[in-house]
PDB file of N, CA and C in Angstrom:
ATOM      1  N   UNK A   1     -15.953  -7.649  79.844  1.00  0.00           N
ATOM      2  CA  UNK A   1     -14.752  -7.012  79.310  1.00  0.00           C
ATOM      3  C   UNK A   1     -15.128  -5.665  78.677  1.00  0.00           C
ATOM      4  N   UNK A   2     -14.905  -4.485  79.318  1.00  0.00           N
ATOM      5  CA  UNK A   2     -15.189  -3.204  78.833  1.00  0.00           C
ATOM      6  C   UNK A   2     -14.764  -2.797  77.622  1.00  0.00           C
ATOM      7  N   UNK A   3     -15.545  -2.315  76.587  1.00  0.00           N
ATOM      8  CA  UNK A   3     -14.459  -1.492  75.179  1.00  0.00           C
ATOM      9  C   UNK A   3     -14.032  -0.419  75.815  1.00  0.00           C
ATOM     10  N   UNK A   4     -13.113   0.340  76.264  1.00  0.00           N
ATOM     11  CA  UNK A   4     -13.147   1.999  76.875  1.00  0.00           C
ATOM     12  C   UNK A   4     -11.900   2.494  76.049  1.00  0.00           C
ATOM     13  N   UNK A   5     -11.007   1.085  75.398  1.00  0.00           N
ATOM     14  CA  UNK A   5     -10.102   1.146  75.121  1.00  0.00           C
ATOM     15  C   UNK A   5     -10.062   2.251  73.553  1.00  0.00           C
ATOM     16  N   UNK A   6      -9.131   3.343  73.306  1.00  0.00           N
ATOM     17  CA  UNK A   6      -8.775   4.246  72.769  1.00  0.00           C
ATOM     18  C   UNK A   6      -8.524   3.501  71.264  1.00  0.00           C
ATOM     19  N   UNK A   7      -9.021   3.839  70.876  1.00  0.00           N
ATOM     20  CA  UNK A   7      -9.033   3.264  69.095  1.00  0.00           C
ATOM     21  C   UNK A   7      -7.850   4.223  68.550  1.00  0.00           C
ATOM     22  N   UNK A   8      -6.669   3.745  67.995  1.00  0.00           N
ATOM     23  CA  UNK A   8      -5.198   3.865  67.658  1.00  0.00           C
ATOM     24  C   UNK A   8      -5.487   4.636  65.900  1.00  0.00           C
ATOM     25  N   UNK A   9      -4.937   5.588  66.009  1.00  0.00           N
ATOM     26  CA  UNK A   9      -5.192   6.631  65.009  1.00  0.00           C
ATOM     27  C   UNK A   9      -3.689   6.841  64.069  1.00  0.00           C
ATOM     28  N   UNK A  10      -3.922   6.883  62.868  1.00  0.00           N
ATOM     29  CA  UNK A  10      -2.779   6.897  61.912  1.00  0.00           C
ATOM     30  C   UNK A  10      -3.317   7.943  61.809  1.00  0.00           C
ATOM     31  N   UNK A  11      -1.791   9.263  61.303  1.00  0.00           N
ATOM     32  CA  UNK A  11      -1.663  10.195  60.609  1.00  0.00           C
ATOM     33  C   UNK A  11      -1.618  10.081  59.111  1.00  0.00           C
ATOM     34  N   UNK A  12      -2.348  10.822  58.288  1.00  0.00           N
ATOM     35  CA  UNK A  12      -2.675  10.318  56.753  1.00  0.00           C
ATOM     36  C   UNK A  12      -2.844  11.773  56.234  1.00  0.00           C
ATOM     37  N   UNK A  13      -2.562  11.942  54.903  1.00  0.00           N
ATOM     38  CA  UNK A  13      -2.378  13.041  54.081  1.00  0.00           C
ATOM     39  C   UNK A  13      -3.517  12.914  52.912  1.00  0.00           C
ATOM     40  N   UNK A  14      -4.505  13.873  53.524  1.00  0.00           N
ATOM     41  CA  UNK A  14      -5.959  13.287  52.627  1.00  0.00           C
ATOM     42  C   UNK A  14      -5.430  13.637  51.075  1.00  0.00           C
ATOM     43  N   UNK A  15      -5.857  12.453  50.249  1.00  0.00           N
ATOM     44  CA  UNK A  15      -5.902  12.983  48.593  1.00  0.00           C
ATOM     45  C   UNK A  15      -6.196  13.454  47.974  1.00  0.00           C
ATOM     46  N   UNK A  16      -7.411  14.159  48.059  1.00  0.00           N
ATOM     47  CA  UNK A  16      -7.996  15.114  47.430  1.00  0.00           C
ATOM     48  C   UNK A  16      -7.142  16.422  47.982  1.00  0.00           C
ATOM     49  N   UNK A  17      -7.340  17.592  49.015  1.00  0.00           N
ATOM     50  CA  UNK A  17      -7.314  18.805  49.414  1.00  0.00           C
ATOM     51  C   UNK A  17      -5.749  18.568  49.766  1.00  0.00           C
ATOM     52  N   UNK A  18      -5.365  17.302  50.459  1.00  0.00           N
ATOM     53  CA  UNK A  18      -3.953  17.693  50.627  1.00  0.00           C
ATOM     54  C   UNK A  18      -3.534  17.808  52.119  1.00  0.00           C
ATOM     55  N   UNK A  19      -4.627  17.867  52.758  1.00  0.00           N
ATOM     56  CA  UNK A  19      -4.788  18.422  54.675  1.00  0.00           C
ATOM     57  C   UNK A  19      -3.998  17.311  55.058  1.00  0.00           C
ATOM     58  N   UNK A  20      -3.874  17.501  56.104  1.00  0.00           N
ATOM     59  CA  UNK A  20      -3.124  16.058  57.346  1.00  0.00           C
ATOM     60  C   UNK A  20      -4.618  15.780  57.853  1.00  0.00           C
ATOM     61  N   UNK A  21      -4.544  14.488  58.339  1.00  0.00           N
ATOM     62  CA  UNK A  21      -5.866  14.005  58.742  1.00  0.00           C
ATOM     63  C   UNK A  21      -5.095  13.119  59.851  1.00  0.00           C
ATOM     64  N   UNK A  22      -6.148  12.231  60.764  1.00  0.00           N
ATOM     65  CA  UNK A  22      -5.781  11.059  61.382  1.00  0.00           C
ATOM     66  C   UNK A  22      -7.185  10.325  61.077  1.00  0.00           C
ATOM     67  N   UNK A  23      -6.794   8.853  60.763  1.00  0.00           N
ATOM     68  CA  UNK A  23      -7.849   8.298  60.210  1.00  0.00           C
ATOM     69  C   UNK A  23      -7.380   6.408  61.549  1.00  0.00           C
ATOM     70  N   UNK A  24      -8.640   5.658  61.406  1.00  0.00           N
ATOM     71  CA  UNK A  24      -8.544   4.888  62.378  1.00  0.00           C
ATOM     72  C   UNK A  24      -8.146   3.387  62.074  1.00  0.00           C
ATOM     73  N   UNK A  25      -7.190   3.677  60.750  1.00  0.00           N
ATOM     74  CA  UNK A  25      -6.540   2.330  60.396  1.00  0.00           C
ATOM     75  C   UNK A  25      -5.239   2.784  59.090  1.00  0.00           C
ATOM     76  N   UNK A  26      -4.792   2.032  59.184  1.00  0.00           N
ATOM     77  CA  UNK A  26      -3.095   2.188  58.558  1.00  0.00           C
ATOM     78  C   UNK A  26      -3.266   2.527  57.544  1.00  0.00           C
ATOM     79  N   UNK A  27      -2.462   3.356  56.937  1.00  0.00           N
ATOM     80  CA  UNK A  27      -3.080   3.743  55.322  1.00  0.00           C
ATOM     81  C   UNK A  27      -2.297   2.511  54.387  1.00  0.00           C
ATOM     82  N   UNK A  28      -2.988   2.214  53.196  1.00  0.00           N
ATOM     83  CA  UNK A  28      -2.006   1.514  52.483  1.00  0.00           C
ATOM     84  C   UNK A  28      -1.302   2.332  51.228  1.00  0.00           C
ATOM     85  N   UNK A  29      -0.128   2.178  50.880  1.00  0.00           N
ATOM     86  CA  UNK A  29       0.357   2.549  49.785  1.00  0.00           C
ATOM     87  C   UNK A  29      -0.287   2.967  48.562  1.00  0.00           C
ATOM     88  N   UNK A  30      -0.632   1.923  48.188  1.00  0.00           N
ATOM     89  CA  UNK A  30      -1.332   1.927  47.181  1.00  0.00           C
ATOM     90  C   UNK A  30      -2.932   2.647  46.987  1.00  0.00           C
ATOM     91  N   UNK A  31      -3.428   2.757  47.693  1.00  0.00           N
ATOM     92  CA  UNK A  31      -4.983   3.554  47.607  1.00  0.00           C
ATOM     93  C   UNK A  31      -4.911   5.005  48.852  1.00  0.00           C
ATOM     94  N   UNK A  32      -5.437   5.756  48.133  1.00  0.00           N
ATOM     95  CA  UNK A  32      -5.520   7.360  48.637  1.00  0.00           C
ATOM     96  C   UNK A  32      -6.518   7.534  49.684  1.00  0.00           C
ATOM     97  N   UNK A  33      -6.503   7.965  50.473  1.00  0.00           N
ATOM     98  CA  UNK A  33      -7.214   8.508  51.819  1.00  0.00           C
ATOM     99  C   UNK A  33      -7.523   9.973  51.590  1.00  0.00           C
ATOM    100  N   UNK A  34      -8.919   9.909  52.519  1.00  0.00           N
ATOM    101  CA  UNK A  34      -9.248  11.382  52.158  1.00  0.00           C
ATOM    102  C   UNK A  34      -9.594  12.209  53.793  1.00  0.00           C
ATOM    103  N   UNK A  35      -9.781  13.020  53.678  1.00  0.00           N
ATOM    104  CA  UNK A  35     -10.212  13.690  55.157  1.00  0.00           C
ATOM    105  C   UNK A  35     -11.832  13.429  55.321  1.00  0.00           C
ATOM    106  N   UNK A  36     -12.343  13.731  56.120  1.00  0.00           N
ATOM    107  CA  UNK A  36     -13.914  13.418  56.433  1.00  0.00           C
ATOM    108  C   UNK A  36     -14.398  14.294  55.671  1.00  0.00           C
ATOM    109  N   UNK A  37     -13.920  15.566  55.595  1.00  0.00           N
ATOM    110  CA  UNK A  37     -15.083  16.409  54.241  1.00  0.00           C
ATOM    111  C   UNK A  37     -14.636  15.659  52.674  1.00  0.00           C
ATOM    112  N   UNK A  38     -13.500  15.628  52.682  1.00  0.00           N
ATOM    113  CA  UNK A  38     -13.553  14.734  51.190  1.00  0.00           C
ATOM    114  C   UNK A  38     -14.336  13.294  50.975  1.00  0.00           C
ATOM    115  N   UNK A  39     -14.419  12.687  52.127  1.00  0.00           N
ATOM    116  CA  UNK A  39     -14.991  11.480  52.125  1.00  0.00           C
ATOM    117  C   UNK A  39     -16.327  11.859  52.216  1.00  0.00           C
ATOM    118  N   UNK A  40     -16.704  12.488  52.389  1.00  0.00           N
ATOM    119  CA  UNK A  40     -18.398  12.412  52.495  1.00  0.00           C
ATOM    120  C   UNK A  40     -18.620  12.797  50.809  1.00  0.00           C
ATOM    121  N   UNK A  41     -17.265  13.606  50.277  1.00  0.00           N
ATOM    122  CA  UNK A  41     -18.272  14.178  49.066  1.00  0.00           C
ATOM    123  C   UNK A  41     -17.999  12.845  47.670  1.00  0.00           C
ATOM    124  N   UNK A  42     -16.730  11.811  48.116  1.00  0.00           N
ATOM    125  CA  UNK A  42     -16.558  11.003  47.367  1.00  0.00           C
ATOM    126  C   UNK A  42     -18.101   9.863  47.595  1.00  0.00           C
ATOM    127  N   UNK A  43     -18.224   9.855  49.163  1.00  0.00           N
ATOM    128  CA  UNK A  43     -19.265   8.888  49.109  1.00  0.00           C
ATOM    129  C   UNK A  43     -20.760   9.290  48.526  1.00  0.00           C
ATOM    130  N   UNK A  44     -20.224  10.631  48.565  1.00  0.00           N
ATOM    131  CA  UNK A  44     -22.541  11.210  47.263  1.00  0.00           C
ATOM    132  C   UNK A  44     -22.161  11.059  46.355  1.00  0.00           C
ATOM    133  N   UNK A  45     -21.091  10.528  45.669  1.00  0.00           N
ATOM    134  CA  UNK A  45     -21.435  10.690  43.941  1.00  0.00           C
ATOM    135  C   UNK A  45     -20.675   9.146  43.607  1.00  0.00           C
TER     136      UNK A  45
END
């Protein structure tokens, strides 16, 4: 059974900077999403 299949992308409004992003799972309400440059700098500190 091949993976080839297209991994389903939500549109998300990163929390920090504010950008539109698409990230690869549903955002929830309650906790903030960030774009990949914000996420890398939340994950060094």
């Amino acid at each position: 059974m091949p993976f080839d299949r297209e991994r389903e992308m939500f549109k998300a409004t990163c929390g920090d900077c504010g950008n539109e992003c698409e990230i690869p799972f549903k955002p929830k309400e309650d906790r903030p999403v960030y774009c990949k440059e914000c996420f890398q700098t939340h994950r060094e500190n």
